[in-house]
PDB file of N, CA and C in Angstrom:
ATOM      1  N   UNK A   1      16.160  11.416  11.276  1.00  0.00           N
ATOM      2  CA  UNK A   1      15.165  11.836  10.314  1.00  0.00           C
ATOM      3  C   UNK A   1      15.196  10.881   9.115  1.00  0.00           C
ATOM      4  N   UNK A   2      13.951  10.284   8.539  1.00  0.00           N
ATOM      5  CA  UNK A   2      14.172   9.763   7.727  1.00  0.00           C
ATOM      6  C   UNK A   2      14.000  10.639   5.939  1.00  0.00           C
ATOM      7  N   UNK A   3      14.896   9.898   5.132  1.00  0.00           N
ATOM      8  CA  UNK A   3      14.929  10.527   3.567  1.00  0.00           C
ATOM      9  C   UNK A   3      14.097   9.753   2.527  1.00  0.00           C
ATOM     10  N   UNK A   4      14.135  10.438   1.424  1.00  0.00           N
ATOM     11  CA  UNK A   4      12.962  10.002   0.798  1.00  0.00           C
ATOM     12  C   UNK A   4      13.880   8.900  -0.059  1.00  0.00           C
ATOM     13  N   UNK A   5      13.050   8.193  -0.269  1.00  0.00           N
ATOM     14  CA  UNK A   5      13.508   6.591  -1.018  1.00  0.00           C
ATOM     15  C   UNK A   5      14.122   6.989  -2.199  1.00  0.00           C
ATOM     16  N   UNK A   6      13.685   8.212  -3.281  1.00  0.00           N
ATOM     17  CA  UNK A   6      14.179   8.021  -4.281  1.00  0.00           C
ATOM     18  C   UNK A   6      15.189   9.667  -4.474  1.00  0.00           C
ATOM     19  N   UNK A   7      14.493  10.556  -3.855  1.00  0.00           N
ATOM     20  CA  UNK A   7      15.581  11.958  -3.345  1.00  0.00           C
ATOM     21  C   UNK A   7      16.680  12.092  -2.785  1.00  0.00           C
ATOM     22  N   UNK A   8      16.401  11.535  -1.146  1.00  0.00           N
ATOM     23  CA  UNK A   8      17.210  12.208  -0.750  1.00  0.00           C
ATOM     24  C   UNK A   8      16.471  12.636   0.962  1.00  0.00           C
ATOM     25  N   UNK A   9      15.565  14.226  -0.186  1.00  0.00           N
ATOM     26  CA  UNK A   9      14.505  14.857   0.541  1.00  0.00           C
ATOM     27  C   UNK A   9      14.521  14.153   2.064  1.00  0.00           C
ATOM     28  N   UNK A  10      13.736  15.283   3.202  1.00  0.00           N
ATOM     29  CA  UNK A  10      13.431  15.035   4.414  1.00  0.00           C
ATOM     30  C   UNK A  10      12.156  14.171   3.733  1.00  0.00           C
ATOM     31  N   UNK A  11      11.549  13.076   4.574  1.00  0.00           N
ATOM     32  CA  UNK A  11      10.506  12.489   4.241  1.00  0.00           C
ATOM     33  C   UNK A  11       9.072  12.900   4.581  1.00  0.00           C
ATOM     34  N   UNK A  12       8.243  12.592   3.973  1.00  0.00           N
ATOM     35  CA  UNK A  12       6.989  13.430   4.779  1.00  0.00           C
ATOM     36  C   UNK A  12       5.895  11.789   5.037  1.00  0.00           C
ATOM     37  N   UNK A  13       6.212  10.800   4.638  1.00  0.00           N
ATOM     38  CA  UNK A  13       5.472   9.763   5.305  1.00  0.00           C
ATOM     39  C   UNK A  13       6.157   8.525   4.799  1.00  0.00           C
ATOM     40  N   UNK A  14       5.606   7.743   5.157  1.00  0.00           N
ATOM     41  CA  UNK A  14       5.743   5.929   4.862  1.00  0.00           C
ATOM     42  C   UNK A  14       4.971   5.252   3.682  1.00  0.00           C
ATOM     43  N   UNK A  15       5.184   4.841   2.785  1.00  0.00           N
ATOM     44  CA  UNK A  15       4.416   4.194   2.021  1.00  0.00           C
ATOM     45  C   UNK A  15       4.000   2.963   2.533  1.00  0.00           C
ATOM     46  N   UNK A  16       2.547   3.255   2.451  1.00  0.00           N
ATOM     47  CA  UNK A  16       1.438   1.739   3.126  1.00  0.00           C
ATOM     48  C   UNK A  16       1.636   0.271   2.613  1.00  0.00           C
ATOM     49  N   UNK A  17       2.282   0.350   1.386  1.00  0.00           N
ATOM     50  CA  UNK A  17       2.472  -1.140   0.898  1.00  0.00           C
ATOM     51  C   UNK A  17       3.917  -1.772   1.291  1.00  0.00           C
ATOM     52  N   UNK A  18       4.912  -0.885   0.921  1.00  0.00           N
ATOM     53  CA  UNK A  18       6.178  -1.641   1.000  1.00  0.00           C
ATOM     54  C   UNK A  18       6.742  -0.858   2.108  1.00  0.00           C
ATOM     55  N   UNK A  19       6.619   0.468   3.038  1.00  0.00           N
ATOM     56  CA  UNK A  19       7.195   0.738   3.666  1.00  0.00           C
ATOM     57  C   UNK A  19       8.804   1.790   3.542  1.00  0.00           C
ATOM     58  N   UNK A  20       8.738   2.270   2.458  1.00  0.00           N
ATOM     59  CA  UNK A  20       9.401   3.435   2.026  1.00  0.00           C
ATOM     60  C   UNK A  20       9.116   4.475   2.210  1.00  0.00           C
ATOM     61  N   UNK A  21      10.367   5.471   2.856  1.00  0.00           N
ATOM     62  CA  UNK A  21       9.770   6.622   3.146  1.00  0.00           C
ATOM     63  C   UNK A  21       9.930   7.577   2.152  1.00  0.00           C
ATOM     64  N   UNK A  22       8.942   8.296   1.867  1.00  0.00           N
ATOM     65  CA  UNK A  22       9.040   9.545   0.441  1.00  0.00           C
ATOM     66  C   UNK A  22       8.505  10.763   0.969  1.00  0.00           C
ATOM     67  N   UNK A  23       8.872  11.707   0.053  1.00  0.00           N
ATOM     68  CA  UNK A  23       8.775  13.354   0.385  1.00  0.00           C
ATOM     69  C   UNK A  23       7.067  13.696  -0.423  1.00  0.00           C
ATOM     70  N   UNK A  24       6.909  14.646  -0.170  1.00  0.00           N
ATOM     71  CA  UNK A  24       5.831  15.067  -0.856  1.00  0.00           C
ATOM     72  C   UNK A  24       5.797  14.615  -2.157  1.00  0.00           C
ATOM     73  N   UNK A  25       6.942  15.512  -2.779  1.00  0.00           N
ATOM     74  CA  UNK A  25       7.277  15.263  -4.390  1.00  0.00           C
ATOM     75  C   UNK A  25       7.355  14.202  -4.890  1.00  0.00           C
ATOM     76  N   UNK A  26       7.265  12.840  -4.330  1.00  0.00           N
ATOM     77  CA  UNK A  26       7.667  11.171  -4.744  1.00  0.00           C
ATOM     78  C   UNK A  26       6.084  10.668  -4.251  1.00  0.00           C
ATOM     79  N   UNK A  27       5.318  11.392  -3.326  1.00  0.00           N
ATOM     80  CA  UNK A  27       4.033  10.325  -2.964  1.00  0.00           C
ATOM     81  C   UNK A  27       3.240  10.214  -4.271  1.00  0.00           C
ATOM     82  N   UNK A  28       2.307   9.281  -3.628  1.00  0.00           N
ATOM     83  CA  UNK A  28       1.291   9.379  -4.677  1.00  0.00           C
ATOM     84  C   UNK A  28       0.133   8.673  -3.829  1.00  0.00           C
ATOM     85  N   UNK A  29      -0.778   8.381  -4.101  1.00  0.00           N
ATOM     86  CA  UNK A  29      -2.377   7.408  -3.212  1.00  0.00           C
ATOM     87  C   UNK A  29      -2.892   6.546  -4.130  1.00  0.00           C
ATOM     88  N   UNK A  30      -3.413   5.832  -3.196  1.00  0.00           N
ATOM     89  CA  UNK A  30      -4.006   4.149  -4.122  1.00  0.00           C
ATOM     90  C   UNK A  30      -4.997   3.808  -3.193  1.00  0.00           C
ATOM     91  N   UNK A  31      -5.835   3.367  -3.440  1.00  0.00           N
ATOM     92  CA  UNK A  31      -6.706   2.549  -2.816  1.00  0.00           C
ATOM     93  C   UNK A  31      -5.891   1.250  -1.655  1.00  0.00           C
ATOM     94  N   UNK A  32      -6.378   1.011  -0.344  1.00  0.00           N
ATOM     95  CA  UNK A  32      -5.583   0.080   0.106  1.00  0.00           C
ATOM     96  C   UNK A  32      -6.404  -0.700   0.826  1.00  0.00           C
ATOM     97  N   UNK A  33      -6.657  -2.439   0.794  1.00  0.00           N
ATOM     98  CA  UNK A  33      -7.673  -2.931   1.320  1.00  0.00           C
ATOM     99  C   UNK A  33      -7.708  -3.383   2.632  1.00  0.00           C
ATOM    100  N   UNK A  34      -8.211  -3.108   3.998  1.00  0.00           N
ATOM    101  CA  UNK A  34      -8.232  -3.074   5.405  1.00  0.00           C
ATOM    102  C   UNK A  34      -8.597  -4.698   5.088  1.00  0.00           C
ATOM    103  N   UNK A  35      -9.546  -5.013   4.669  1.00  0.00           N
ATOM    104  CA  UNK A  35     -10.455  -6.298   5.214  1.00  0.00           C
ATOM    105  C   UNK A  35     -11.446  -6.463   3.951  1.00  0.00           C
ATOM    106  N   UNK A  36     -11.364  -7.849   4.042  1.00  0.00           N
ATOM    107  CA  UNK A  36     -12.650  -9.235   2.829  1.00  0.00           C
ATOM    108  C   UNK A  36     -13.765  -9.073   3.990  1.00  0.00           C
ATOM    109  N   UNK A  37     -14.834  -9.044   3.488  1.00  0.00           N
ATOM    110  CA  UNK A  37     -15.717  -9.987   4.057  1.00  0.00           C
ATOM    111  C   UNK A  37     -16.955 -10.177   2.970  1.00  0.00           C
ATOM    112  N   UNK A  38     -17.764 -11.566   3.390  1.00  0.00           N
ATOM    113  CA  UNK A  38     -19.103 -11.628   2.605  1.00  0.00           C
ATOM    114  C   UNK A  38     -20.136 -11.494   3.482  1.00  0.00           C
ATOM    115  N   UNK A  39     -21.044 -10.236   2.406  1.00  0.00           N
ATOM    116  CA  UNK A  39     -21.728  -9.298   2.879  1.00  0.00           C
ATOM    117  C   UNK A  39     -23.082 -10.630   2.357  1.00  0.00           C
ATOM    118  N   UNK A  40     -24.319  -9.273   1.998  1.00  0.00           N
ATOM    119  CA  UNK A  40     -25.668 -10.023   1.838  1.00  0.00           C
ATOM    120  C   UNK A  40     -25.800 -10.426   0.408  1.00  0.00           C
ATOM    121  N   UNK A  41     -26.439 -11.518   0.238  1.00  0.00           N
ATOM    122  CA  UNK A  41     -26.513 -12.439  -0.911  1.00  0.00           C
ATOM    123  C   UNK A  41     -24.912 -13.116  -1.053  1.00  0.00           C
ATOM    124  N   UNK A  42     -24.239 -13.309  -0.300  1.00  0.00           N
ATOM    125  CA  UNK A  42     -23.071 -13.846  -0.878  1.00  0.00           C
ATOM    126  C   UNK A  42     -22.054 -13.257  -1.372  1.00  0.00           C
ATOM    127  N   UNK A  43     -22.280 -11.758  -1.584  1.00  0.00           N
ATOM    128  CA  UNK A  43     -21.289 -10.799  -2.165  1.00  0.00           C
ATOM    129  C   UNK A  43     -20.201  -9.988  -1.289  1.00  0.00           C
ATOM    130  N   UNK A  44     -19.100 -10.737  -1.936  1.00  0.00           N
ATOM    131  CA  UNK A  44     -18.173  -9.860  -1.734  1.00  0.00           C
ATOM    132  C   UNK A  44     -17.670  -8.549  -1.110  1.00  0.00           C
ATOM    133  N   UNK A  45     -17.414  -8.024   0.063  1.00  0.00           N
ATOM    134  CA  UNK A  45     -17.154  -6.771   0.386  1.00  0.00           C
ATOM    135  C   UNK A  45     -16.140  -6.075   0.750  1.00  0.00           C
ATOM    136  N   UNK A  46     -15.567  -4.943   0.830  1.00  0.00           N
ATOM    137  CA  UNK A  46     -14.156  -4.789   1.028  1.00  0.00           C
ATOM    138  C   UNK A  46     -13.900  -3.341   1.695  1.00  0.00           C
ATOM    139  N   UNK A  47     -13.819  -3.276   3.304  1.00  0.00           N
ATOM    140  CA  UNK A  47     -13.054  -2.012   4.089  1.00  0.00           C
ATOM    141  C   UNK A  47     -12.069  -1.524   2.906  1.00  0.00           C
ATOM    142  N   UNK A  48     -11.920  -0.071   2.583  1.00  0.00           N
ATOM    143  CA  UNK A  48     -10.917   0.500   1.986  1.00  0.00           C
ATOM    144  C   UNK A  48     -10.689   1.477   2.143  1.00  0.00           C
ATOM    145  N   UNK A  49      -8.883   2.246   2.448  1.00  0.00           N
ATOM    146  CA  UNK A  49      -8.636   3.704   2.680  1.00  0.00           C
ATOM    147  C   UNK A  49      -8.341   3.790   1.378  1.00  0.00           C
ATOM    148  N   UNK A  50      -9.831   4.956   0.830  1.00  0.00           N
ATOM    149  CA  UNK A  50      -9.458   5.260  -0.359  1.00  0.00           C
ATOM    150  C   UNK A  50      -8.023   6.153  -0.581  1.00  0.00           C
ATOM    151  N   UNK A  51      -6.959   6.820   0.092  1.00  0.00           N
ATOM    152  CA  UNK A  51      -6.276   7.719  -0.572  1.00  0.00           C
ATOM    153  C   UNK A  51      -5.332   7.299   0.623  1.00  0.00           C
ATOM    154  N   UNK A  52      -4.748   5.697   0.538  1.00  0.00           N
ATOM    155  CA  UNK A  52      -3.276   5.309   1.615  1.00  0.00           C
ATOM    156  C   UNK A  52      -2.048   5.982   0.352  1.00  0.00           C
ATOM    157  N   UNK A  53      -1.058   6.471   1.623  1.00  0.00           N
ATOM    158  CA  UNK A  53       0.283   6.791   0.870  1.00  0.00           C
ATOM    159  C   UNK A  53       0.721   5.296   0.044  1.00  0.00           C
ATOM    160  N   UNK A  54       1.459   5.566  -0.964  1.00  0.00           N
ATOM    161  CA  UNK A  54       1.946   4.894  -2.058  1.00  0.00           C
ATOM    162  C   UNK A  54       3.273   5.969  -2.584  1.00  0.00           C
ATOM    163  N   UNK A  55       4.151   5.010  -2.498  1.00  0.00           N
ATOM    164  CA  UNK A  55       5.314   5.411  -2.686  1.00  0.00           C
ATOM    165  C   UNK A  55       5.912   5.718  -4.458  1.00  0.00           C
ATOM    166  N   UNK A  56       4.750   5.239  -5.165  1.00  0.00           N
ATOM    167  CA  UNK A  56       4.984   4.909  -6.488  1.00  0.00           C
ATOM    168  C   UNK A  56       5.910   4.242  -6.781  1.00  0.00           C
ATOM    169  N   UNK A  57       6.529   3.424  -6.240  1.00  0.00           N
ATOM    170  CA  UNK A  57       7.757   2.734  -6.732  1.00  0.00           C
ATOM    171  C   UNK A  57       7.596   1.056  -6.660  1.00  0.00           C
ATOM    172  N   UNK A  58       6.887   0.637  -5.117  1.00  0.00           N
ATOM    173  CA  UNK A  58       6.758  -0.606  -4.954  1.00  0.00           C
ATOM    174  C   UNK A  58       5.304  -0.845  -6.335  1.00  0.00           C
ATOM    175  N   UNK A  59       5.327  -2.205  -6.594  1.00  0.00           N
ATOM    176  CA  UNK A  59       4.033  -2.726  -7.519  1.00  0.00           C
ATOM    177  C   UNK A  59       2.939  -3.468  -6.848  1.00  0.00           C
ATOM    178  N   UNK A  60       2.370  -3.407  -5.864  1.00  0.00           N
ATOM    179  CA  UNK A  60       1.151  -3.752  -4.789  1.00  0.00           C
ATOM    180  C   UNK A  60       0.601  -4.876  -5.871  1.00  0.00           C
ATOM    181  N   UNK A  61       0.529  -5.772  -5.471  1.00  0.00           N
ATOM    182  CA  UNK A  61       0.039  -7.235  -6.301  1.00  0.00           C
ATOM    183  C   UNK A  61      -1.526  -7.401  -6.492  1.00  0.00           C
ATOM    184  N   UNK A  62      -2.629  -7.563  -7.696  1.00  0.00           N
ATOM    185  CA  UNK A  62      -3.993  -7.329  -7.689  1.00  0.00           C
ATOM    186  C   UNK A  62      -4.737  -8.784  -6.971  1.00  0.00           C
ATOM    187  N   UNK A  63      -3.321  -9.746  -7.058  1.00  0.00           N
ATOM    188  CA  UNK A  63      -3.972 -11.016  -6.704  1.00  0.00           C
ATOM    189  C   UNK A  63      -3.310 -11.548  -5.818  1.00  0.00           C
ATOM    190  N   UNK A  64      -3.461 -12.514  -4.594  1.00  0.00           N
ATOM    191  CA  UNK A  64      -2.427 -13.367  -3.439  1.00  0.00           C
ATOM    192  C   UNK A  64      -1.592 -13.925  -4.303  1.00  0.00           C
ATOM    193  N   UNK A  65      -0.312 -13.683  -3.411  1.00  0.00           N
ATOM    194  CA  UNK A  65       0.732 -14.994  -3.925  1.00  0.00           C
ATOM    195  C   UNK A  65       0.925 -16.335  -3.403  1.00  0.00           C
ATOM    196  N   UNK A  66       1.009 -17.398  -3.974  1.00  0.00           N
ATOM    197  CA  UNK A  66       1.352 -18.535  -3.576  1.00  0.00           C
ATOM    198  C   UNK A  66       2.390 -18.589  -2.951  1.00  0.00           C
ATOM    199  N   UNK A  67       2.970 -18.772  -1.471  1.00  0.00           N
ATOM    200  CA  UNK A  67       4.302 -19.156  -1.224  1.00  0.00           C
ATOM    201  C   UNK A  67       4.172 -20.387  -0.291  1.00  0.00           C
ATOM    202  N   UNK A  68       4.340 -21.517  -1.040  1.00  0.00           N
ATOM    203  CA  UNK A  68       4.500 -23.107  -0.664  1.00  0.00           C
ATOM    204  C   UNK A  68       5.869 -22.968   0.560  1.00  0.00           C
ATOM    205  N   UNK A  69       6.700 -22.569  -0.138  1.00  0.00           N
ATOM    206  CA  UNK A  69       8.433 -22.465   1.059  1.00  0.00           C
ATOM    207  C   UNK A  69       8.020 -22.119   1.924  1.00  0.00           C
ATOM    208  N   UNK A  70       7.202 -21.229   2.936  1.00  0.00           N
ATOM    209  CA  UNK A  70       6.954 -20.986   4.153  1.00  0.00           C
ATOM    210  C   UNK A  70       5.859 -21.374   5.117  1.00  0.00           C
ATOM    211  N   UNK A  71       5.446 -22.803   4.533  1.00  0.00           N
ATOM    212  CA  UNK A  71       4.589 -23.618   5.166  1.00  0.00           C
ATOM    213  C   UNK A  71       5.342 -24.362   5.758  1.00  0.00           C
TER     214      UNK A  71
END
């Protein structure tokens, strides 16, 4: 059985970003983006599960990271 990341607690899911498991009492929801694509006129579009588990603990990044070392 897995415990909650910051309890203890039996867990009640996985957090979608970093993969921690938390209890009811520790979740929380965030917006989480499936897929980019460009839609009509050139604009921007974005698949999203509005209400993915979030563990509240990891910090989900608003922008890509650069990582040069794993090229």
């Amino acid at each position: 059985m897995m415990e909650c990341w910051q309890c203890g607690k039996p867990a009640q899911g996985i957090c979608r970003f970093c993969g921690r498991a938390v209890c009811k009492e520790h979740c929380s929801t965030m917006p989480f983006i499936l897929t980019i694509y460009v839609g009509e006129n050139n604009t921007p579009k974005a698949v999203v599960v509005a209400d993915a588990l979030w563990c509240g603990v990891c910090k989900p990044q608003p922008e890509p990271i650069e990582m040069p070392e794993i090229y």
